[in-house]
N, C-alpha and C. Protein backbone atom coordinates (compact mmCIF):
# COMPACT_ATOMS: atom_id res chain seq x y z
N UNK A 1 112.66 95.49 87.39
CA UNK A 1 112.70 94.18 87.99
C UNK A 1 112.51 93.10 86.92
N UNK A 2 111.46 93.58 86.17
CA UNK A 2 111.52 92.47 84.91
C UNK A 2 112.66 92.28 83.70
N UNK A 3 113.39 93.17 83.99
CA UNK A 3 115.08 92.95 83.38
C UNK A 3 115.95 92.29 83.65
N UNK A 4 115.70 92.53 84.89
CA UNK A 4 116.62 92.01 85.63
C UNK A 4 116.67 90.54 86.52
N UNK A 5 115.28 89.96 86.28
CA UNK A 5 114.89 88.68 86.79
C UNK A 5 115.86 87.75 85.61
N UNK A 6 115.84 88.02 84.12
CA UNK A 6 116.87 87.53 83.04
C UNK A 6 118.65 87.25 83.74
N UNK A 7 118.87 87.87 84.88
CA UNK A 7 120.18 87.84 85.20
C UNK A 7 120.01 87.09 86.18
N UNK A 8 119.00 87.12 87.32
CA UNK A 8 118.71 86.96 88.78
C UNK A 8 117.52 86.23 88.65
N UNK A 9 116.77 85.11 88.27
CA UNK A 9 115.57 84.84 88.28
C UNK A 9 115.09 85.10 90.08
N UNK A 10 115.83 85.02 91.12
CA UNK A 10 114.96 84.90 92.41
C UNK A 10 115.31 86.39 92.56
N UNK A 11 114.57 87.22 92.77
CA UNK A 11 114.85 88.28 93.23
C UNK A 11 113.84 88.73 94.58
N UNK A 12 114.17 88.94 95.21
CA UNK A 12 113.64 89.55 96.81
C UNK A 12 113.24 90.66 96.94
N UNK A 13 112.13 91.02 96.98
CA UNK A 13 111.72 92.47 97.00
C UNK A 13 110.98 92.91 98.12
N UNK A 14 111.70 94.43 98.57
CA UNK A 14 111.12 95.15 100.33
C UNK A 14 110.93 96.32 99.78
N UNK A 15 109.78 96.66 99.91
CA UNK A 15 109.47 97.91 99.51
C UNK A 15 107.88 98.39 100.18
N UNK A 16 107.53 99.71 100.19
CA UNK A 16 106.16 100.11 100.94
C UNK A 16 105.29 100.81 100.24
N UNK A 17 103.94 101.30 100.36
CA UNK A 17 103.34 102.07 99.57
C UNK A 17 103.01 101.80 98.52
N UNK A 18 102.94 102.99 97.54
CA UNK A 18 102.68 102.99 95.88
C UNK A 18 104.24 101.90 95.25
N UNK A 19 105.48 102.02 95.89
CA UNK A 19 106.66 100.96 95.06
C UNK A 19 106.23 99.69 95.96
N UNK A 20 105.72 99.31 96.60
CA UNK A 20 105.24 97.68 97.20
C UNK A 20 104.08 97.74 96.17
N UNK A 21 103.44 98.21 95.42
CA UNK A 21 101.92 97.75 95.12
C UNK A 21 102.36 97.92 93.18
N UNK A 22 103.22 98.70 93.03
CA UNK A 22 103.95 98.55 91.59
C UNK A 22 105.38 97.19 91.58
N UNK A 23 105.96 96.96 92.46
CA UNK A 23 106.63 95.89 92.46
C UNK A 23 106.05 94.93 92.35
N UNK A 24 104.80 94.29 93.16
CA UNK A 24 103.86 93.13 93.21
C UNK A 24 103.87 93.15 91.48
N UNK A 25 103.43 93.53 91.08
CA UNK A 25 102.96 93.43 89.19
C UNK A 25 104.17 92.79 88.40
N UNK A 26 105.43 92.87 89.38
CA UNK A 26 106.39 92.34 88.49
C UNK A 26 106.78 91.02 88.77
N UNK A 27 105.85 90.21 89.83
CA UNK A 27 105.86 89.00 90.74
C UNK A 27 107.13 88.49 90.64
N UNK A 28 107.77 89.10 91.80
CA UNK A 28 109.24 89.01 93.03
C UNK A 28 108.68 87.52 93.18
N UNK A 29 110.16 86.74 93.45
CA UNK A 29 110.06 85.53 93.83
C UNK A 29 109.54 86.07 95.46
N UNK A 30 109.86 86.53 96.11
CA UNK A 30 109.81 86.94 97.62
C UNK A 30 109.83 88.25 97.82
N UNK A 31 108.48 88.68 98.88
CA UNK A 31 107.96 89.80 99.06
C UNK A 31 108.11 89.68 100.60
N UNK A 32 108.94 90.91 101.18
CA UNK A 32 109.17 90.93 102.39
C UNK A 32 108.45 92.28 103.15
N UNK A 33 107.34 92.18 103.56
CA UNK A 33 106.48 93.40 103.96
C UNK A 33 106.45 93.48 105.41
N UNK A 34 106.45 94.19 106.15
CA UNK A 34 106.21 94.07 107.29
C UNK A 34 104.94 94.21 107.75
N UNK A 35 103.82 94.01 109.14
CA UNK A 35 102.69 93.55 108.80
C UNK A 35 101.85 95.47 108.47
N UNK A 36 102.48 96.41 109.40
CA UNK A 36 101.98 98.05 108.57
C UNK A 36 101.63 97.51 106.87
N UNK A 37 102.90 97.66 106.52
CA UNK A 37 102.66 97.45 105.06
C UNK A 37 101.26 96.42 104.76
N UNK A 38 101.55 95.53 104.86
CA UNK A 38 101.01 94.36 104.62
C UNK A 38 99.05 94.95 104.92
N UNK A 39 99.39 95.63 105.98
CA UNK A 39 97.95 96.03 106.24
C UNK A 39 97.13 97.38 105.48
N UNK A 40 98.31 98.20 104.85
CA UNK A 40 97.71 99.00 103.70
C UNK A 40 97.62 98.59 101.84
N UNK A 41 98.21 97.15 101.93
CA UNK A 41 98.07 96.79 100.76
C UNK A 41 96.64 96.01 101.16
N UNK A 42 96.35 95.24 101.67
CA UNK A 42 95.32 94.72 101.95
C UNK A 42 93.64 96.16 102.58
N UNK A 43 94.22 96.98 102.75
CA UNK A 43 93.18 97.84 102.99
C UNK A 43 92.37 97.45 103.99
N UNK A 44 93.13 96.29 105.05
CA UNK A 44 92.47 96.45 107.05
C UNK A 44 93.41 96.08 107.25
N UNK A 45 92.92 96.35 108.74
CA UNK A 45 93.70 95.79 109.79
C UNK A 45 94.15 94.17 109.86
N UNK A 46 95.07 94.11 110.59
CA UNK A 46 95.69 92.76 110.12
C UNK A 46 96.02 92.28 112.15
N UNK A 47 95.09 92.45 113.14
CA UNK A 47 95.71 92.52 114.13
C UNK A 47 95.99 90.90 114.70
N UNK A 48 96.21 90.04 113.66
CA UNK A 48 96.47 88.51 114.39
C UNK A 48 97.08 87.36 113.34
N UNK A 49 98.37 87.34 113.95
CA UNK A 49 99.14 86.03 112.92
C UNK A 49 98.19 85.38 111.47
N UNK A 50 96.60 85.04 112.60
CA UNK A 50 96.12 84.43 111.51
C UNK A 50 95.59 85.53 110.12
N UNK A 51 95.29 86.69 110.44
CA UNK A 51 94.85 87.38 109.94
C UNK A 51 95.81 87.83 108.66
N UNK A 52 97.19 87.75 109.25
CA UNK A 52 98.57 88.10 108.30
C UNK A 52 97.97 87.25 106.97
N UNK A 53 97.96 85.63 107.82
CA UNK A 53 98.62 84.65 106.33
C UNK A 53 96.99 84.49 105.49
N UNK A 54 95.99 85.13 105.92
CA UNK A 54 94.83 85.05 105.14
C UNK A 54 94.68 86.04 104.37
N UNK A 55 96.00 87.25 104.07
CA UNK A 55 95.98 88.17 102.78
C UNK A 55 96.90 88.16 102.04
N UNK A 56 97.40 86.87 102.13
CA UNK A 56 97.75 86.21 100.53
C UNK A 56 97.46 86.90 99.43
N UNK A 57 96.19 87.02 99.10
CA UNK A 57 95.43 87.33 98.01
C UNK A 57 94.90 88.67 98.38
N UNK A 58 95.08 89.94 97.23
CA UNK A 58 94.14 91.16 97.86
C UNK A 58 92.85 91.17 97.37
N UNK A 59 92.03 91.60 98.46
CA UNK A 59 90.90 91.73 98.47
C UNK A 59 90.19 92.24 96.96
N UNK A 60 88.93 91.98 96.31
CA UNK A 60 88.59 92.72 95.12
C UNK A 60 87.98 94.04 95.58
C-alpha cells in the first residue's frame, strides 16, 4: 500500500482481522470496516451508533 499510494495517493482500504490491523499502519486515506470488524479492532463491543464514532482512536 505504501507503493502504491506514489501512483494513487487516496487509496480505500476493506479489509478484516490481522490484514485490517496491518493495513491501518500504512494510513489508507479511507478505512471501510464494518461495525464486527470495527468491534475486534477496538477489543468491545460497539452496540450503539454512538459507540461506533467514539473508536476513532484504539484503545491503549
Amino acid at each position: 500500500m505504501t507503493r502504491l499510494r506514489a501512483q494513487c495517493p487516496c487509496i480505500i482500504f476493506d479489509s478484516s482481522r490481522e490484514a485490517l490491523v496491518a493495513g491501518l499502519k500504512a494510513s489508507p486515506w479511507l478505512v471501510k470496516p464494518n461495525r464486527r470488524e470495527l468491534e475486534i479492532w477496538a477489543g468491545k463491543p460497539l452496540p450503539k451508533l454512538e459507540d461506533v464514532g467514539g473508536s476513532r482512536s484504539r484503545p491503549a
